[in-house]
Protein backbone atom coordinates (compact mmCIF):
# COMPACT_ATOMS: atom_id res chain seq x y z
CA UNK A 1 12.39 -8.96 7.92
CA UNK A 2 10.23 -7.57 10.68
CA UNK A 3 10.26 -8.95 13.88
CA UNK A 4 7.03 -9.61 13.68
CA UNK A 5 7.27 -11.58 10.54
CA UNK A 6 8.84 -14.76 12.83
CA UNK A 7 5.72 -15.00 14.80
CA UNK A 8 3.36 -14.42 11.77
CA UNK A 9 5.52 -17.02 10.21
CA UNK A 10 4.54 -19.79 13.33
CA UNK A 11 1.06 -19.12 13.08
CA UNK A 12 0.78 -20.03 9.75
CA UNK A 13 3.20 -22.75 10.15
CA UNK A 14 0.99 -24.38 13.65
CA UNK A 15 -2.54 -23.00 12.12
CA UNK A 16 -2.04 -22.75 8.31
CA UNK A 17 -4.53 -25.12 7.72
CA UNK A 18 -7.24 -24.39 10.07
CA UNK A 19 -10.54 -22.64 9.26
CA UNK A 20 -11.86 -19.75 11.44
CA UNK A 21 -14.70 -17.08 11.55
CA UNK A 22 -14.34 -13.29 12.06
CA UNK A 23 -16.17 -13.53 15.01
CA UNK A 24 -13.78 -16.70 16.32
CA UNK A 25 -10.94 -14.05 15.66
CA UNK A 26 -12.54 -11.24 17.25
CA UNK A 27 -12.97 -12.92 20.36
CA UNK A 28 -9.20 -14.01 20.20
CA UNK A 29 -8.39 -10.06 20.03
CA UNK A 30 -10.49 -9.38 23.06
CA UNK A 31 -9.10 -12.12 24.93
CA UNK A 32 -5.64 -11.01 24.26
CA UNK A 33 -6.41 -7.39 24.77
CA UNK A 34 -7.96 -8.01 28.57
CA UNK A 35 -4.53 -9.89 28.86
CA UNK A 36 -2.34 -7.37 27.78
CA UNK A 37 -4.07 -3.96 27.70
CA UNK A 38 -0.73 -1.92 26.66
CA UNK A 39 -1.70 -3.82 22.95
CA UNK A 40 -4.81 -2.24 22.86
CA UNK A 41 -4.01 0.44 20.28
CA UNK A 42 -2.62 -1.76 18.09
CA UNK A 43 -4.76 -4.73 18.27
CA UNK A 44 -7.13 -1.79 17.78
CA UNK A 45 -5.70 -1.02 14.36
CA UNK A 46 -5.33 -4.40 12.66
CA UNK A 47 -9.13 -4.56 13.82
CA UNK A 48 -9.97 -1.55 11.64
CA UNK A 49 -7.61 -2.18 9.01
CA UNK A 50 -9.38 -5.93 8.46
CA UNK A 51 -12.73 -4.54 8.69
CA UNK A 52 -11.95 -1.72 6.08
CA UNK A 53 -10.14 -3.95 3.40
CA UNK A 54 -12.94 -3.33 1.03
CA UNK A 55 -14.00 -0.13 1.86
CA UNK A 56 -12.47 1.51 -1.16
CA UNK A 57 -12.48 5.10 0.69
CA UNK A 58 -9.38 3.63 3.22
């Protein structure tokens, strides 16, 4: 298990059921970039990697 993996876990746990939009998200990643700009690479590359899912060339 990844470290990450416990605090993936709690969100779905406390937000599981909740409904949001991409652009709701997006402004939670921009929010929590300005916050903490050392993340910005990797917020950065879960950003890409969502917006790619489809994009059978990735």
């Amino acid at each position: 298990m990844y470290f990450t993996d416990r605090g993936i876990e709690e969100l779905e746990r406390r937000r599981g059921d909740e409904e949001v939009t991409l652009a709701w998200l997006a402004e939670q990643l921009q929010g929590f970039v300005d916050a903490h700009p050392d993340f910005e690479i990797p917020i950065e590359r879960l950003a890409v990697w969502l917006a790619r899912l489809d994009d059978p060339e990735d």
